[in-house]
N, C-alpha and C. Protein backbone atom coordinates (compact mmCIF):
# COMPACT_ATOMS: atom_id res chain seq x y z
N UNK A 1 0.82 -1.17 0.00
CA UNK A 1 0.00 0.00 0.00
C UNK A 1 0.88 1.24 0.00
N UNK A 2 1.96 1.16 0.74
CA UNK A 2 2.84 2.40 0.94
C UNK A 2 3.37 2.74 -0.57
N UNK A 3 3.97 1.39 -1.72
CA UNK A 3 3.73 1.75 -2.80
C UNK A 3 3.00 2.51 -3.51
N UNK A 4 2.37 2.22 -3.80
CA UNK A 4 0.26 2.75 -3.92
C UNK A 4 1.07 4.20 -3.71
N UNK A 5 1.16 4.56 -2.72
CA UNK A 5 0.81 5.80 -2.30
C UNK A 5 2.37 6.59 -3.01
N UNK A 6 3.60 6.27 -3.11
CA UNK A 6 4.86 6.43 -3.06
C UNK A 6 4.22 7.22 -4.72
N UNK A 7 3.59 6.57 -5.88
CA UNK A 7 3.28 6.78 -7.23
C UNK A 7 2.86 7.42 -6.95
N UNK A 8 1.14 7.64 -6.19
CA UNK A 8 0.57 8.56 -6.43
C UNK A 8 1.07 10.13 -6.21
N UNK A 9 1.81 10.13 -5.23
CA UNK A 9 2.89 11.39 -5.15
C UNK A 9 3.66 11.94 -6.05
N UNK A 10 3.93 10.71 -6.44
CA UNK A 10 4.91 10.87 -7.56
C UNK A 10 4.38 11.27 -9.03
N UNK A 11 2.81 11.18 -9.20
CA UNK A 11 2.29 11.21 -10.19
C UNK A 11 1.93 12.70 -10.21
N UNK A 12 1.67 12.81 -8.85
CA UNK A 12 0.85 14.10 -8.32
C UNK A 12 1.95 15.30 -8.68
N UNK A 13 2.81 15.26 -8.26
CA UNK A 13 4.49 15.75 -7.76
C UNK A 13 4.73 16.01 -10.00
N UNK A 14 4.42 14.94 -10.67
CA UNK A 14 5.04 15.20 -11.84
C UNK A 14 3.76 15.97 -12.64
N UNK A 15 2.50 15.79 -12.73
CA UNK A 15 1.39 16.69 -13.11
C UNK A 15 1.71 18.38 -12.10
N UNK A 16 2.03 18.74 -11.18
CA UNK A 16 2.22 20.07 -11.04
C UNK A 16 3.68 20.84 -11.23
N UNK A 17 4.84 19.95 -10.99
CA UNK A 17 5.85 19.89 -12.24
C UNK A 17 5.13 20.26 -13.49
N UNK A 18 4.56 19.87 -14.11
CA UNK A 18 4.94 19.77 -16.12
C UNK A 18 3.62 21.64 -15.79
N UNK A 19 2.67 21.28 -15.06
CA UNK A 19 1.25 22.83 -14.89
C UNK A 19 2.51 23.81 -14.45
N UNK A 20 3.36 24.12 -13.66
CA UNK A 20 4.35 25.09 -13.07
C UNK A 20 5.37 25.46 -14.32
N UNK A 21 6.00 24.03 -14.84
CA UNK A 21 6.61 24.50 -16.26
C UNK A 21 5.99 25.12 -17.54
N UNK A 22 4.53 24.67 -17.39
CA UNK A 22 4.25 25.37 -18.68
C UNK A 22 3.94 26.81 -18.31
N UNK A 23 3.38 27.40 -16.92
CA UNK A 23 3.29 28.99 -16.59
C UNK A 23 4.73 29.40 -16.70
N UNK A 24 5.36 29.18 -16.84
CA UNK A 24 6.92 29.59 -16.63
C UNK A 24 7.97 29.28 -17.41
N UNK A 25 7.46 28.55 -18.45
CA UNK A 25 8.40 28.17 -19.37
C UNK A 25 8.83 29.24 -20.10
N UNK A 26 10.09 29.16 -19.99
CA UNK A 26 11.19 30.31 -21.10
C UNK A 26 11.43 30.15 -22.28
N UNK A 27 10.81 28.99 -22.91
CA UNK A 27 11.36 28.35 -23.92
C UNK A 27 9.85 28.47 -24.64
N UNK A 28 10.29 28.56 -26.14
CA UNK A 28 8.88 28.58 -26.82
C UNK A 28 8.10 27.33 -26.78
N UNK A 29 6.75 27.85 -27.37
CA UNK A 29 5.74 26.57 -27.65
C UNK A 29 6.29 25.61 -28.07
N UNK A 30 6.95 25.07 -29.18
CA UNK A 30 7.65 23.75 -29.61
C UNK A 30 8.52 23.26 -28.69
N UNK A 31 9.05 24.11 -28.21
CA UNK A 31 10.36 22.92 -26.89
C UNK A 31 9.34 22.59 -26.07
N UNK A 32 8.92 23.44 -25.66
CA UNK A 32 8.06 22.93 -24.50
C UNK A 32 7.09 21.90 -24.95
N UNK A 33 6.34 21.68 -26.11
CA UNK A 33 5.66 20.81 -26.32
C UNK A 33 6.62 19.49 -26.44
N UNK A 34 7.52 19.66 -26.74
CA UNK A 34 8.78 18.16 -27.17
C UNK A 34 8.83 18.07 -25.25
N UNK A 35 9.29 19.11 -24.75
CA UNK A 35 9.86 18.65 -22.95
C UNK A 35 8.87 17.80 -22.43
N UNK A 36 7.26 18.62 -22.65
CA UNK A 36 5.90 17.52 -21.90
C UNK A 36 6.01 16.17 -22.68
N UNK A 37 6.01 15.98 -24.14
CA UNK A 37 6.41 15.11 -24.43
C UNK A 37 7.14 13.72 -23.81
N UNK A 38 8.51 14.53 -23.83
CA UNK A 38 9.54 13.48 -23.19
C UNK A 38 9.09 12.87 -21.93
N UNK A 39 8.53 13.96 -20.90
CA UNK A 39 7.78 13.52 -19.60
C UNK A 39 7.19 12.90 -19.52
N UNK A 40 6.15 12.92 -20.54
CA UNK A 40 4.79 11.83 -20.27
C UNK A 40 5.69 10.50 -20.79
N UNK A 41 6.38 10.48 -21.57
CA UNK A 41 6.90 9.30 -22.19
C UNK A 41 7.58 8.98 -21.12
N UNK A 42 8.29 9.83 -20.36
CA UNK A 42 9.33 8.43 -18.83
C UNK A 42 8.79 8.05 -18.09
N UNK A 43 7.38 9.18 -18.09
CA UNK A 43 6.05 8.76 -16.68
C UNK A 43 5.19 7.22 -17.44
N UNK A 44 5.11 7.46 -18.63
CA UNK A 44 4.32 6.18 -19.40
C UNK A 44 5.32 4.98 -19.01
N UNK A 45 6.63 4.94 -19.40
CA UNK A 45 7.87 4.00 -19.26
C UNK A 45 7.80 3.34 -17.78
N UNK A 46 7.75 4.49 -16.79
CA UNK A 46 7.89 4.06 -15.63
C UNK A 46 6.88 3.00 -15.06
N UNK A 47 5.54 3.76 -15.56
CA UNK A 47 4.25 3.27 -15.22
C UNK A 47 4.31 1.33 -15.81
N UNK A 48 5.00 1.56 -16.94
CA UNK A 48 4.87 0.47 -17.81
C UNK A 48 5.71 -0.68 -16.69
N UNK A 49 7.22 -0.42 -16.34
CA UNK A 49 8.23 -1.04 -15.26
C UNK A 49 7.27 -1.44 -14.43
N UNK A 50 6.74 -0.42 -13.82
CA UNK A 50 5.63 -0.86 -12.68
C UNK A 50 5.33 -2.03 -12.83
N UNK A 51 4.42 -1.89 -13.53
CA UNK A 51 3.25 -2.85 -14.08
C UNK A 51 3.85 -4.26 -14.07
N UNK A 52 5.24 -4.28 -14.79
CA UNK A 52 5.72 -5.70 -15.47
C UNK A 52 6.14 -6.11 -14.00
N UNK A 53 6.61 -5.28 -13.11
CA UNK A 53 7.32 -5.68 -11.70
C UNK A 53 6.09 -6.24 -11.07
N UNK A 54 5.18 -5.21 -10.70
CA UNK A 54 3.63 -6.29 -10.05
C UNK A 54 3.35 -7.28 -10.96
N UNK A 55 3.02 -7.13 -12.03
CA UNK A 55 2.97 -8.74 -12.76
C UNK A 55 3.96 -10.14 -12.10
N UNK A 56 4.61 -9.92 -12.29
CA UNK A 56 6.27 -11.03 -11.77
C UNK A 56 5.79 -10.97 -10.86
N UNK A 57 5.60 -10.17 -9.60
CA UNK A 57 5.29 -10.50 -7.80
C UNK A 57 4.49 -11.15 -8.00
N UNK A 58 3.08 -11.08 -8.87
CA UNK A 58 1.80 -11.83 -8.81
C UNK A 58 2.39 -13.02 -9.07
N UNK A 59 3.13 -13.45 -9.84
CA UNK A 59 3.08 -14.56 -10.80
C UNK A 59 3.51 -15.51 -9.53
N UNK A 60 4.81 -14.65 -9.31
CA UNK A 60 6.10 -15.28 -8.02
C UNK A 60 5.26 -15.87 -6.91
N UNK A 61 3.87 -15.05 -6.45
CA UNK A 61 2.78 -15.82 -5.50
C UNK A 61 1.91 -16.21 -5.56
N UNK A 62 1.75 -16.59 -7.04
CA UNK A 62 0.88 -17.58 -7.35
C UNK A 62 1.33 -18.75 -7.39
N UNK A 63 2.93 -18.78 -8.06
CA UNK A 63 3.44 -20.00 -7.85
C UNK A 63 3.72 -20.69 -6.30
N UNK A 64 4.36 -19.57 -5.40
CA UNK A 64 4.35 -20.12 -4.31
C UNK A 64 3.18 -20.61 -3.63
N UNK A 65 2.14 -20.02 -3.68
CA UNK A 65 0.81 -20.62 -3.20
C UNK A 65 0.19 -21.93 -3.97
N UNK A 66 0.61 -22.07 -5.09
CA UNK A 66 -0.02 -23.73 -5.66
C UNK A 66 1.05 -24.59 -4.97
N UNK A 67 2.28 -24.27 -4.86
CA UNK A 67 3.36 -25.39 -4.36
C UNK A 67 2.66 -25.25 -2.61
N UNK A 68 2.37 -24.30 -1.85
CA UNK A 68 1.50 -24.76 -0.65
C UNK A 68 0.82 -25.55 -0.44
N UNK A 69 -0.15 -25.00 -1.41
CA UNK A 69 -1.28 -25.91 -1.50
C UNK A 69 -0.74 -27.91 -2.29
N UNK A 70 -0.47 -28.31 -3.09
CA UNK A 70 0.18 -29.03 -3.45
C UNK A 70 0.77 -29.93 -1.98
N UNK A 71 1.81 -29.33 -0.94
CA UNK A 71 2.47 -29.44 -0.13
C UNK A 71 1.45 -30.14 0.65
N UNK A 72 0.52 -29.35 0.99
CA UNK A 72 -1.15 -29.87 1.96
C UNK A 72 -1.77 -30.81 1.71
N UNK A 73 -1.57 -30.75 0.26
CA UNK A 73 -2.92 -31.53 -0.07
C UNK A 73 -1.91 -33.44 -0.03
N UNK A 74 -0.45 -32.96 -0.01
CA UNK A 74 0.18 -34.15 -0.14
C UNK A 74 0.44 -34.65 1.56
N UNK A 75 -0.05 -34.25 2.06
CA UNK A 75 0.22 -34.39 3.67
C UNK A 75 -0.92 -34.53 4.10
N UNK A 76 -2.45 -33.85 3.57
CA UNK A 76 -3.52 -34.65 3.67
C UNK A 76 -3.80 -36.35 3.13
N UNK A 77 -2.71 -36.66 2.19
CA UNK A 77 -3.26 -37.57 1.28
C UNK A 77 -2.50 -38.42 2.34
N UNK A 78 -1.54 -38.42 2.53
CA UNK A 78 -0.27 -39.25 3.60
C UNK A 78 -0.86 -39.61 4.93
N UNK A 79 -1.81 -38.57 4.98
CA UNK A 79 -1.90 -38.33 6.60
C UNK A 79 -3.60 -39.61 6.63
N UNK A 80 -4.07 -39.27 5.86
CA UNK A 80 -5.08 -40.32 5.41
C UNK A 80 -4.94 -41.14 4.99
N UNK A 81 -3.63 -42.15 4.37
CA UNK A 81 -3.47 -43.53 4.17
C UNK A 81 -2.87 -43.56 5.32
N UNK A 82 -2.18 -42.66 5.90
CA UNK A 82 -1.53 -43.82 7.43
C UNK A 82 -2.67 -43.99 8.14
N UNK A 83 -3.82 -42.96 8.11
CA UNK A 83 -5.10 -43.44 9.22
C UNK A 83 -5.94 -44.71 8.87
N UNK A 84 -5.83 -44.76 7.27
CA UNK A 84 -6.28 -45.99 7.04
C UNK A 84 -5.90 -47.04 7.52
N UNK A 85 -4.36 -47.58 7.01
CA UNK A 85 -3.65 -47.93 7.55
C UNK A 85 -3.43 -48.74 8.85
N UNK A 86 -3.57 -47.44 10.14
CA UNK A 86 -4.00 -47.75 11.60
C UNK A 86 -5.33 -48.59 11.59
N UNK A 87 -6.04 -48.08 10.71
CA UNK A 87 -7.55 -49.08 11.43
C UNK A 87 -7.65 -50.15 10.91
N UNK A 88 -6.84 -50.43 10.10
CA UNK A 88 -6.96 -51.89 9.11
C UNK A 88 -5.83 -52.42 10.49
N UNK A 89 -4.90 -51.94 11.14
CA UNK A 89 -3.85 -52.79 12.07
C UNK A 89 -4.59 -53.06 13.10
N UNK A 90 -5.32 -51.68 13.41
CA UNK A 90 -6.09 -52.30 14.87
C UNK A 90 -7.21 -53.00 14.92
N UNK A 91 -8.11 -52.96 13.36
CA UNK A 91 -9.02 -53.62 13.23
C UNK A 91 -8.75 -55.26 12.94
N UNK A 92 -7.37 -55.77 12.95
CA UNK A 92 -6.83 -56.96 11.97
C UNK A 92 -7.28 -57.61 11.10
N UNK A 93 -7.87 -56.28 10.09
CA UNK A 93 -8.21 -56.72 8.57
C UNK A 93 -7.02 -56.88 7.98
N UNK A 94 -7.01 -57.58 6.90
CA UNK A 94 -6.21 -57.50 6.03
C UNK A 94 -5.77 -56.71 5.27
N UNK A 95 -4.26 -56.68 5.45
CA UNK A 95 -3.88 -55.21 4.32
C UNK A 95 -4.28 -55.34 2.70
N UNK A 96 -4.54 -54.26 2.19
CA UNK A 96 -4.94 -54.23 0.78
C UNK A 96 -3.76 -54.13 0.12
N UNK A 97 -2.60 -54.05 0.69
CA UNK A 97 -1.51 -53.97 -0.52
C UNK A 97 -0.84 -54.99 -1.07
């Protein structure tokens, strides 16, 4: 969340940046239209990094959470043939294997 918030500053912080440069810009209409330019393009770039970085975290805990689950469900399965197991010993049925 502190992320979250770190951008939005940062987004905030670069929209009154580019509103402050254009009241004050020294430079004619064409530079200045190429400068907002360039901006939105490192703010688009950045945004884009973002994105691919939360993608990969998602991915990174999705994988870790199926190998959990996987892990459980193999320790449920274990944990339920040894109970079988027990009641076939204490019951002195015969083993099925």
């Amino acid at each position: 969340m502190e992320d979250d918030n770190k951008l939005s500053y940062f987004f905030l912080g670069l929209g009154l940046g580019v509103a402050a440069g254009v009241l004050f810009a020294p430079k004619s209409g064409e530079e200045t239209r190429e400068f907002l330019t360039s901006k939105v393009n490192e703010g688009a770039d950045l945004a884009r990094r973002r994105a691919l970085d939360l993608r990969e975290q998602a991915i990174e805990k999705l994988e870790r959470g199926k190998s959990t689950v996987q892990r459980h469900k193999d320790n449920l399965t274990a944990a339920v043939d040894a109970g079988r197991q027990a009641y076939r010993d204490a019951a002195g049925a015969p083993s099925a294997e």
